[in-house]
C-alpha atoms as a PDB file:
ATOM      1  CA  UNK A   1      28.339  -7.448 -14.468  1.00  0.00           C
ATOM      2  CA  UNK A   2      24.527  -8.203 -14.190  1.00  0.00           C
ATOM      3  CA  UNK A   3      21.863  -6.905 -16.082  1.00  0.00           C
ATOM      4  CA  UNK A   4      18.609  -6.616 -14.198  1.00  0.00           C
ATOM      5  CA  UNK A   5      15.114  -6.556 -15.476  1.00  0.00           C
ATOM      6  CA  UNK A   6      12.532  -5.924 -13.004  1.00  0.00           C
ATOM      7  CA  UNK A   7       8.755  -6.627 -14.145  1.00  0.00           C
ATOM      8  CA  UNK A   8       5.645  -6.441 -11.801  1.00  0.00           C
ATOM      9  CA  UNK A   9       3.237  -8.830 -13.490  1.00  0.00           C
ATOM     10  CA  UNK A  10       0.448  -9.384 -11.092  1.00  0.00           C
ATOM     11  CA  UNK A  11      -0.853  -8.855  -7.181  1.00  0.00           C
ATOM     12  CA  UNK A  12      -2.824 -10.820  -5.040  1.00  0.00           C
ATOM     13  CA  UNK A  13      -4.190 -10.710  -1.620  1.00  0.00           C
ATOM     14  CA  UNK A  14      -2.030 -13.121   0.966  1.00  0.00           C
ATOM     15  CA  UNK A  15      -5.128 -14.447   2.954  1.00  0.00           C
ATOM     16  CA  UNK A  16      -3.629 -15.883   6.241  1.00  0.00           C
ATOM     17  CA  UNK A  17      -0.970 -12.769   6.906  1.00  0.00           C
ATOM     18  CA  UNK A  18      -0.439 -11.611  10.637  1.00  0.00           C
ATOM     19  CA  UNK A  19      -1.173  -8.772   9.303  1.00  0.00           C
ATOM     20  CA  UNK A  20      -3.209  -7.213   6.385  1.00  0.00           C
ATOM     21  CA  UNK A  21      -1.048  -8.020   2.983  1.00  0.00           C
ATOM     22  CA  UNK A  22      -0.089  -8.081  -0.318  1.00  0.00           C
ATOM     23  CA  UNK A  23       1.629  -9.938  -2.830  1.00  0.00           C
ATOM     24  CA  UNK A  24       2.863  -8.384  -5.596  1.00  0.00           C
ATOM     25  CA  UNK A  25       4.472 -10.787  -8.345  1.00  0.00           C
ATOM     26  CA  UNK A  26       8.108  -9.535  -9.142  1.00  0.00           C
ATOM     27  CA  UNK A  27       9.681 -11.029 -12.506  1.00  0.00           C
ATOM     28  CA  UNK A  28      13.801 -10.665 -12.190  1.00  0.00           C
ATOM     29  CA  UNK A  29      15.643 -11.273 -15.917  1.00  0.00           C
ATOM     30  CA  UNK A  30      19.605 -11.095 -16.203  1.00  0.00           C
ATOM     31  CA  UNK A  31      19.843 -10.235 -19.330  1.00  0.00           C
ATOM     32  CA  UNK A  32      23.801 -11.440 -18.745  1.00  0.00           C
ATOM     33  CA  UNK A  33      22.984 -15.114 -18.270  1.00  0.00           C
ATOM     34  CA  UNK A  34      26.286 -16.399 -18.097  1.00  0.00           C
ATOM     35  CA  UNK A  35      26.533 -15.396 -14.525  1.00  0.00           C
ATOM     36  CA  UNK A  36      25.319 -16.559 -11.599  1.00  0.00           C
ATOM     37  CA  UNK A  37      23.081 -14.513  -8.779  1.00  0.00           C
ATOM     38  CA  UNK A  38      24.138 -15.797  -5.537  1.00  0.00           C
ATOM     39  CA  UNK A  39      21.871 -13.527  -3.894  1.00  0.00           C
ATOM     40  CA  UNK A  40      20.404  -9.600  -4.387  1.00  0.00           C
ATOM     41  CA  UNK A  41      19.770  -8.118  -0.991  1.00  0.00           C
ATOM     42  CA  UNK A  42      16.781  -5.663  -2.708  1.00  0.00           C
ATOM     43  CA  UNK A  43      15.496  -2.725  -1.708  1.00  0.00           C
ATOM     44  CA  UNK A  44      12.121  -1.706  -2.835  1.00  0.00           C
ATOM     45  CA  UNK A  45      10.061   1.852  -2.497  1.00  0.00           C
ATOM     46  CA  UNK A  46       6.753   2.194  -3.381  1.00  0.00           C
ATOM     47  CA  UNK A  47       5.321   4.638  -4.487  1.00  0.00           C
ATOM     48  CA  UNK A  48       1.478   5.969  -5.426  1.00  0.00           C
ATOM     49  CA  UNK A  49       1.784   7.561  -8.670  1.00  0.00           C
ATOM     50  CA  UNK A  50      -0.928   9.759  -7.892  1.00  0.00           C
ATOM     51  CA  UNK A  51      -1.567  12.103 -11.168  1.00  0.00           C
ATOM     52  CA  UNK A  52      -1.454   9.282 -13.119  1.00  0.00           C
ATOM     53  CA  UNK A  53      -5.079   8.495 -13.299  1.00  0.00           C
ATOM     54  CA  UNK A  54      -8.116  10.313 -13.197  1.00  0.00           C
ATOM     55  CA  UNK A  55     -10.748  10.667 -10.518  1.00  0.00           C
ATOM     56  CA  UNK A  56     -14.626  10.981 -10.173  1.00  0.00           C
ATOM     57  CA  UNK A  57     -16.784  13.660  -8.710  1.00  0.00           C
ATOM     58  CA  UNK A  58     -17.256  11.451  -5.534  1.00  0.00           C
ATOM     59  CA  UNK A  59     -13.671  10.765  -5.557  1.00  0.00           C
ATOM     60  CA  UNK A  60     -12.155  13.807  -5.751  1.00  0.00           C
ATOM     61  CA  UNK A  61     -14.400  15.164  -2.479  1.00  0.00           C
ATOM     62  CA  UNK A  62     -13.163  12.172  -0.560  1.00  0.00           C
ATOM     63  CA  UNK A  63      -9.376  12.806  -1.224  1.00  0.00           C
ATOM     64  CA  UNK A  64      -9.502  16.253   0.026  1.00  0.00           C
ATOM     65  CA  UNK A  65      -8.374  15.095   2.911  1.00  0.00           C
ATOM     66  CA  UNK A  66      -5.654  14.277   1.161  1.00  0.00           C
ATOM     67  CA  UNK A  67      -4.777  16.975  -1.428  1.00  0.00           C
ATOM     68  CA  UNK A  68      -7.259  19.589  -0.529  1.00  0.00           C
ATOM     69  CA  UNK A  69      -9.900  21.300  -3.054  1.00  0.00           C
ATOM     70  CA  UNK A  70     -10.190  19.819  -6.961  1.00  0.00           C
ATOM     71  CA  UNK A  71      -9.057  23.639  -8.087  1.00  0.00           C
ATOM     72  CA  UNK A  72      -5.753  23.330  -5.536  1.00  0.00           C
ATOM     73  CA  UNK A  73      -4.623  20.134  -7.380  1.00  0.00           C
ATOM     74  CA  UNK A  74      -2.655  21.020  -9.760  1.00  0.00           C
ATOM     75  CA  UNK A  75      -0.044  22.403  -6.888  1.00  0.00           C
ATOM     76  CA  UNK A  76      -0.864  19.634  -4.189  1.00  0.00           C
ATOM     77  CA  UNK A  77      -1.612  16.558  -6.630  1.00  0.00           C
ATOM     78  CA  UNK A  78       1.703  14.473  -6.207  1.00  0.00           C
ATOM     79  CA  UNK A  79       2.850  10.929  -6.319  1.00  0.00           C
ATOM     80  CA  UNK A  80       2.387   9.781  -2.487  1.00  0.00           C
ATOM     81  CA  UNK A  81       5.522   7.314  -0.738  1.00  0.00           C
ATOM     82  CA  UNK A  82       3.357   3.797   0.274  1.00  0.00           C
ATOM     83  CA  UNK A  83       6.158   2.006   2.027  1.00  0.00           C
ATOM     84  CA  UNK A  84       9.892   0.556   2.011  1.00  0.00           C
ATOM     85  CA  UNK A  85      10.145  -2.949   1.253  1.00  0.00           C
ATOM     86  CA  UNK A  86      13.920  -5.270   2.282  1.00  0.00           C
ATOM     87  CA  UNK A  87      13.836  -8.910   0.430  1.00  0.00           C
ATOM     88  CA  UNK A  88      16.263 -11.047   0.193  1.00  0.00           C
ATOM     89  CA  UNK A  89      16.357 -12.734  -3.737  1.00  0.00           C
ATOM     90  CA  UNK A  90      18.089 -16.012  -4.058  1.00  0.00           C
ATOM     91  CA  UNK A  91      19.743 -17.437  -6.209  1.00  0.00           C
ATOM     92  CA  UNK A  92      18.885 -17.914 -10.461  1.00  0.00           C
ATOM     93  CA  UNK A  93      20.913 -17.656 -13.553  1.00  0.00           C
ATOM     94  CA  UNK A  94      18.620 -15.993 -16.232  1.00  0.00           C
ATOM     95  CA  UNK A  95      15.417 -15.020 -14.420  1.00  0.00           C
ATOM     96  CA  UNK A  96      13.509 -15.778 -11.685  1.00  0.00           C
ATOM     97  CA  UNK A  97      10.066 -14.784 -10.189  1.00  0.00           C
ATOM     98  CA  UNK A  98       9.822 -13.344  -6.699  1.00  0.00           C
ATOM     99  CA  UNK A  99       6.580 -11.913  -4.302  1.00  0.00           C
ATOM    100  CA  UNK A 100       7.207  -8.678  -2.612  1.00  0.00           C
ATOM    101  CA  UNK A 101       4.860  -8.578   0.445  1.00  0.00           C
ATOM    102  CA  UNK A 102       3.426  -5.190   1.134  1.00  0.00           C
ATOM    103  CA  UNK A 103       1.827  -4.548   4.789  1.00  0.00           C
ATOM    104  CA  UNK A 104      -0.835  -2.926   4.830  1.00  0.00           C
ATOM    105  CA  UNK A 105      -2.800  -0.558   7.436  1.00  0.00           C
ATOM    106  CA  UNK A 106      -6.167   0.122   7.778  1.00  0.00           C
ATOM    107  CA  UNK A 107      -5.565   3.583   9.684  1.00  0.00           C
ATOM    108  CA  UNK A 108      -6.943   6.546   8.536  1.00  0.00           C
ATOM    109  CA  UNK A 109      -4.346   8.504  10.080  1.00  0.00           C
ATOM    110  CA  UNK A 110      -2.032   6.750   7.446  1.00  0.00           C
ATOM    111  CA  UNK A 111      -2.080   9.254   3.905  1.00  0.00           C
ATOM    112  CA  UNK A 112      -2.204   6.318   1.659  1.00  0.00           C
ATOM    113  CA  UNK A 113      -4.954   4.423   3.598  1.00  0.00           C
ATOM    114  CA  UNK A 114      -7.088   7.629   2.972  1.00  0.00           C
ATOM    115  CA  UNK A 115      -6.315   8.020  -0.951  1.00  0.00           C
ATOM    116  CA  UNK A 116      -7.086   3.976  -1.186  1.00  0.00           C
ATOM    117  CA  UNK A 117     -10.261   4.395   0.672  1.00  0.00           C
ATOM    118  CA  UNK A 118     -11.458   7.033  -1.217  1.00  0.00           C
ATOM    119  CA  UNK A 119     -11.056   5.271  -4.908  1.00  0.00           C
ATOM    120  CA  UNK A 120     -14.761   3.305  -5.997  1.00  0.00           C
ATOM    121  CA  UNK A 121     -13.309   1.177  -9.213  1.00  0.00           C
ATOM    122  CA  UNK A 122     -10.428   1.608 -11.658  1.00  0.00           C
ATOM    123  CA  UNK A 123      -6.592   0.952 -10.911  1.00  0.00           C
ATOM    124  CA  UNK A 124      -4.365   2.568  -8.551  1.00  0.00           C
ATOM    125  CA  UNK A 125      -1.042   3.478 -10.657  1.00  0.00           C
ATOM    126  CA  UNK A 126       2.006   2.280  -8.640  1.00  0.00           C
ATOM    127  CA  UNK A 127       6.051   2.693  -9.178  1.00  0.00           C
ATOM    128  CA  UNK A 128       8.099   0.364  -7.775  1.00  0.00           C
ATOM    129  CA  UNK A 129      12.028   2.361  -7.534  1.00  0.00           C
ATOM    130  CA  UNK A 130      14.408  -0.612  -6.865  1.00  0.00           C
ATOM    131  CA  UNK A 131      18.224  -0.303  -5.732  1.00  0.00           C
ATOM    132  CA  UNK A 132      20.503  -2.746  -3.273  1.00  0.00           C
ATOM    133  CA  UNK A 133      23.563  -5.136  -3.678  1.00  0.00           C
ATOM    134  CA  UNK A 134      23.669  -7.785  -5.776  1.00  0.00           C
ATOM    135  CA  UNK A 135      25.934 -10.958  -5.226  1.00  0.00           C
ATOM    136  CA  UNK A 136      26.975 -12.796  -8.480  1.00  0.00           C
ATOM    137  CA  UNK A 137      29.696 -15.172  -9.786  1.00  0.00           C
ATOM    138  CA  UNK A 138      31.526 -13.927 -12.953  1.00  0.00           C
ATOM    139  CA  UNK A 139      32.721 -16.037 -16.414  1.00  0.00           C
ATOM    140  CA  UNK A 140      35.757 -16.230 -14.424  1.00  0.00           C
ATOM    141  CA  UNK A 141      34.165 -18.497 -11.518  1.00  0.00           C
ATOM    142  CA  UNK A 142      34.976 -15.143  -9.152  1.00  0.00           C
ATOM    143  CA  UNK A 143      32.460 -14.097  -6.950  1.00  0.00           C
ATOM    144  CA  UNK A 144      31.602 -10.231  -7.350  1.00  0.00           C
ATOM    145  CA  UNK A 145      29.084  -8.000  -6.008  1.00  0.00           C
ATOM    146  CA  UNK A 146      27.752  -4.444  -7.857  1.00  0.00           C
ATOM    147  CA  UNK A 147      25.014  -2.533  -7.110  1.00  0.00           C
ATOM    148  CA  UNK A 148      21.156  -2.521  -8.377  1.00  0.00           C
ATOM    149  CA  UNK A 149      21.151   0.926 -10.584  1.00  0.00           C
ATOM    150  CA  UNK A 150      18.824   3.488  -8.850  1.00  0.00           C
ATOM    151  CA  UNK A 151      17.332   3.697 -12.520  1.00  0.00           C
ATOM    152  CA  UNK A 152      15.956   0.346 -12.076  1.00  0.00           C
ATOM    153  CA  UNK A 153      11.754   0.678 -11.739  1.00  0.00           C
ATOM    154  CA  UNK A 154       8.688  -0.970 -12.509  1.00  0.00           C
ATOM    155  CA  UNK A 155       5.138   0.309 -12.960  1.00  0.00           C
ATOM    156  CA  UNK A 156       1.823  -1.371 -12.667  1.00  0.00           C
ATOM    157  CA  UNK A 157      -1.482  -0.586 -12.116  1.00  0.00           C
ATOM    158  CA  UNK A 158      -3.249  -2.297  -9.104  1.00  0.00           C
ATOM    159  CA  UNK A 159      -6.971  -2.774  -9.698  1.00  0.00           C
ATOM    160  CA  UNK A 160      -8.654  -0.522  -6.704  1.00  0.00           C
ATOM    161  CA  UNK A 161     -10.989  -3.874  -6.435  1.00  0.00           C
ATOM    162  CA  UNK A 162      -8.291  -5.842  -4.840  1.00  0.00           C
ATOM    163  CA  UNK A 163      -7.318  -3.298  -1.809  1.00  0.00           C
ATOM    164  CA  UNK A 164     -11.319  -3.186  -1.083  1.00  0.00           C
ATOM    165  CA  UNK A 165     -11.001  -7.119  -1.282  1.00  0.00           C
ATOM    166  CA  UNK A 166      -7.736  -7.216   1.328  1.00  0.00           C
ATOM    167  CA  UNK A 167      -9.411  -4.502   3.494  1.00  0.00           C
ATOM    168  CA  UNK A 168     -12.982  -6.529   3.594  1.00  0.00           C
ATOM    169  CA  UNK A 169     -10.874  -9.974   4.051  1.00  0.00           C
ATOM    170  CA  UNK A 170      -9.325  -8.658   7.317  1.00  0.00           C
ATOM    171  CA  UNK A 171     -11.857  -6.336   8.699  1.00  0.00           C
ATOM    172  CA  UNK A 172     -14.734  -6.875   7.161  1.00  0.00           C
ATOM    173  CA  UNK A 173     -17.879  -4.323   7.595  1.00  0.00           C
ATOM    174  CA  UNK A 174     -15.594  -2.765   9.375  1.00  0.00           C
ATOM    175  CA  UNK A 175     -13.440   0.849   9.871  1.00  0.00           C
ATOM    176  CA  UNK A 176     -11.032   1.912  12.512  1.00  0.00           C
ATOM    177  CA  UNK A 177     -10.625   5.771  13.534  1.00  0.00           C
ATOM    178  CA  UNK A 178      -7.771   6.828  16.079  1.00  0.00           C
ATOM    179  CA  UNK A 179      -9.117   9.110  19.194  1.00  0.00           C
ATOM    180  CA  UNK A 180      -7.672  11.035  22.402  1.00  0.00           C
ATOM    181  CA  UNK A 181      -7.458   9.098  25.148  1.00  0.00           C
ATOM    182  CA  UNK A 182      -9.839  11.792  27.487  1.00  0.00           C
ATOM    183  CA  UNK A 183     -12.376  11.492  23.850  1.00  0.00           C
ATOM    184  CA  UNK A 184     -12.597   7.834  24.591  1.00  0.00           C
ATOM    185  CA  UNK A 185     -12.545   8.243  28.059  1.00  0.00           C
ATOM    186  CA  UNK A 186     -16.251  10.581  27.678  1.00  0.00           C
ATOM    187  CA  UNK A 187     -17.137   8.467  25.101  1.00  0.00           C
ATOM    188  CA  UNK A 188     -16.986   4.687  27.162  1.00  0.00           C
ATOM    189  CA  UNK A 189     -18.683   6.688  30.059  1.00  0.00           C
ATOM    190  CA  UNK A 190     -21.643   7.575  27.832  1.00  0.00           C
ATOM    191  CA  UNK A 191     -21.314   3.856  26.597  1.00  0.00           C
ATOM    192  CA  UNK A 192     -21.716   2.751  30.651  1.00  0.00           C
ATOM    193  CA  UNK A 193     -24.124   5.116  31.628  1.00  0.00           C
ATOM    194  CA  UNK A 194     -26.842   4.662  28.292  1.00  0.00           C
ATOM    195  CA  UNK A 195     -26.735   0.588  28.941  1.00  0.00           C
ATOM    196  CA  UNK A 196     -24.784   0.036  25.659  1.00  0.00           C
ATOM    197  CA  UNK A 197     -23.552  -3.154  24.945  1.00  0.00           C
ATOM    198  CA  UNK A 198     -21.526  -2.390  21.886  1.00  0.00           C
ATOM    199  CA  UNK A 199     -19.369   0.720  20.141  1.00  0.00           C
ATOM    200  CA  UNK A 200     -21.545   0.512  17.328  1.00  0.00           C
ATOM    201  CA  UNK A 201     -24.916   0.810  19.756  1.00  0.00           C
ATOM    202  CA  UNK A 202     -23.522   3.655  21.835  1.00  0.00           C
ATOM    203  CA  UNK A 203     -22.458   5.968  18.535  1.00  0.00           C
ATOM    204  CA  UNK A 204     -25.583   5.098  16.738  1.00  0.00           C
ATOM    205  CA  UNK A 205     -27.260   6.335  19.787  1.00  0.00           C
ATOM    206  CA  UNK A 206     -25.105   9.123  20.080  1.00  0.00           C
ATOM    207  CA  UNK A 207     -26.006  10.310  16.397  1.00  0.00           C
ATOM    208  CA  UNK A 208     -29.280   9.863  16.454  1.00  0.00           C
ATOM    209  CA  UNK A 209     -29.493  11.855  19.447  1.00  0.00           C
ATOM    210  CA  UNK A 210     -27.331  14.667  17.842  1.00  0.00           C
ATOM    211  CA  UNK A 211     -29.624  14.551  14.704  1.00  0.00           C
ATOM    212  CA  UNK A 212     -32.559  14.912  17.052  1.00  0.00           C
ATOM    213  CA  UNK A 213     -30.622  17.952  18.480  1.00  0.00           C
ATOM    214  CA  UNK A 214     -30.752  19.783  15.027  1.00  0.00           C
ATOM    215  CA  UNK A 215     -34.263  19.584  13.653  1.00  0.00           C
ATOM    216  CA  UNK A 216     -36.108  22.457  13.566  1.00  0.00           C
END
């Protein structure tokens, strides 16, 4: 029966994705080489291992969106779920080397957009839990299949640098904030009526007249 090793040894941004992404390195040792993987249908969650690292002044105001106050944290600070990620592996004898894509969003509605944004240097400590099916030939010449152990996981820590580095790629000088449709509905009329050619134009206008507003 195989004998998985899983090893995360490096990430990378993919920089021609449909969609924001990416690619985390994914090292795979049998450490029963005398059979051959056919195939391991893998199963991937990842998973923000939160507590894990420490955070500065600035930091910890901007996640309390996320996990409230500083003095609440030690109830509320917990490891956060990123995504689920399906790959198919294919076949190798004694180890192969895999990239597990991971989508990402730019939505601030999305918890683990918000904790990303929020962190100015450092790494971002991640947990990859791993389980699935695995289909393998024996000594015998039989073909088998057997299960990835839940117990299988790999850690690594993700420089913050290289989400700001996706993020800028695909939107760059750029941020994206989810409204009520009768919000944007006020909001493009003030756009039409003030000559605005632009989002950026109108809100700028919009806060400048607000700040106007609230001097004394």
């Amino acid at each position: 029966m195989p004998d998985l090793n899983f090893e995360v040894t490096a990430a990378e941004v993919i920089p021609f994705a449909a969609v924001p992404t990416l690619g985390f390195t994914l090292a795979i040792t049998n450490r029963v080489p005398a059979e051959t993987i056919f195939s391991i249908a893998l199963r991937c969650q990842l998973q923000i291992a939160a507590p894990q690292r420490r955070y500065a002044r600035e930091e910890q105001e901007r996640l309390q969106d996320v996990f409230g106050t500083p003095e609440r944290w030690q109830g509320t600070l917990r490891s956060l779920l990123w995504q689920h990620i399906n790959i198919v592996v294919p076949t190798f004898d004694a180890q192969t080397t895999i990239t597990l894509p991971v989508a990402c969003t730019y939505d601030f509605e999305v918890v683990s957009t918000k904790y990303l944004a929020a962190l100015k240097e450092g790494t971002v400590p991640l947990l990859f839990l791993f389980s699935g099916t695995i289909f393998y030939q024996d000594k015998q010449q039989n073909l088998q299949v057997s299960r990835v152990p839940w117990s299988k996981e790999a850690s690594y820590r993700m420089p913050v640098s290289l989400w700001h580095s996706l993020i800028e790629h695909y939107y760059p000088n750029s941020a994206w904030i989810r409204i009520q449709r009768d919000v944007f509905d006020q909001l493009y009329q003030y756009k039409v009526e003030h000559g605005q050619s632009s989002w950026e134009s109108a809100l700028t206008l919009l806060l400048a007249q607000a700040h106007q507003e609230v001097q004394p």
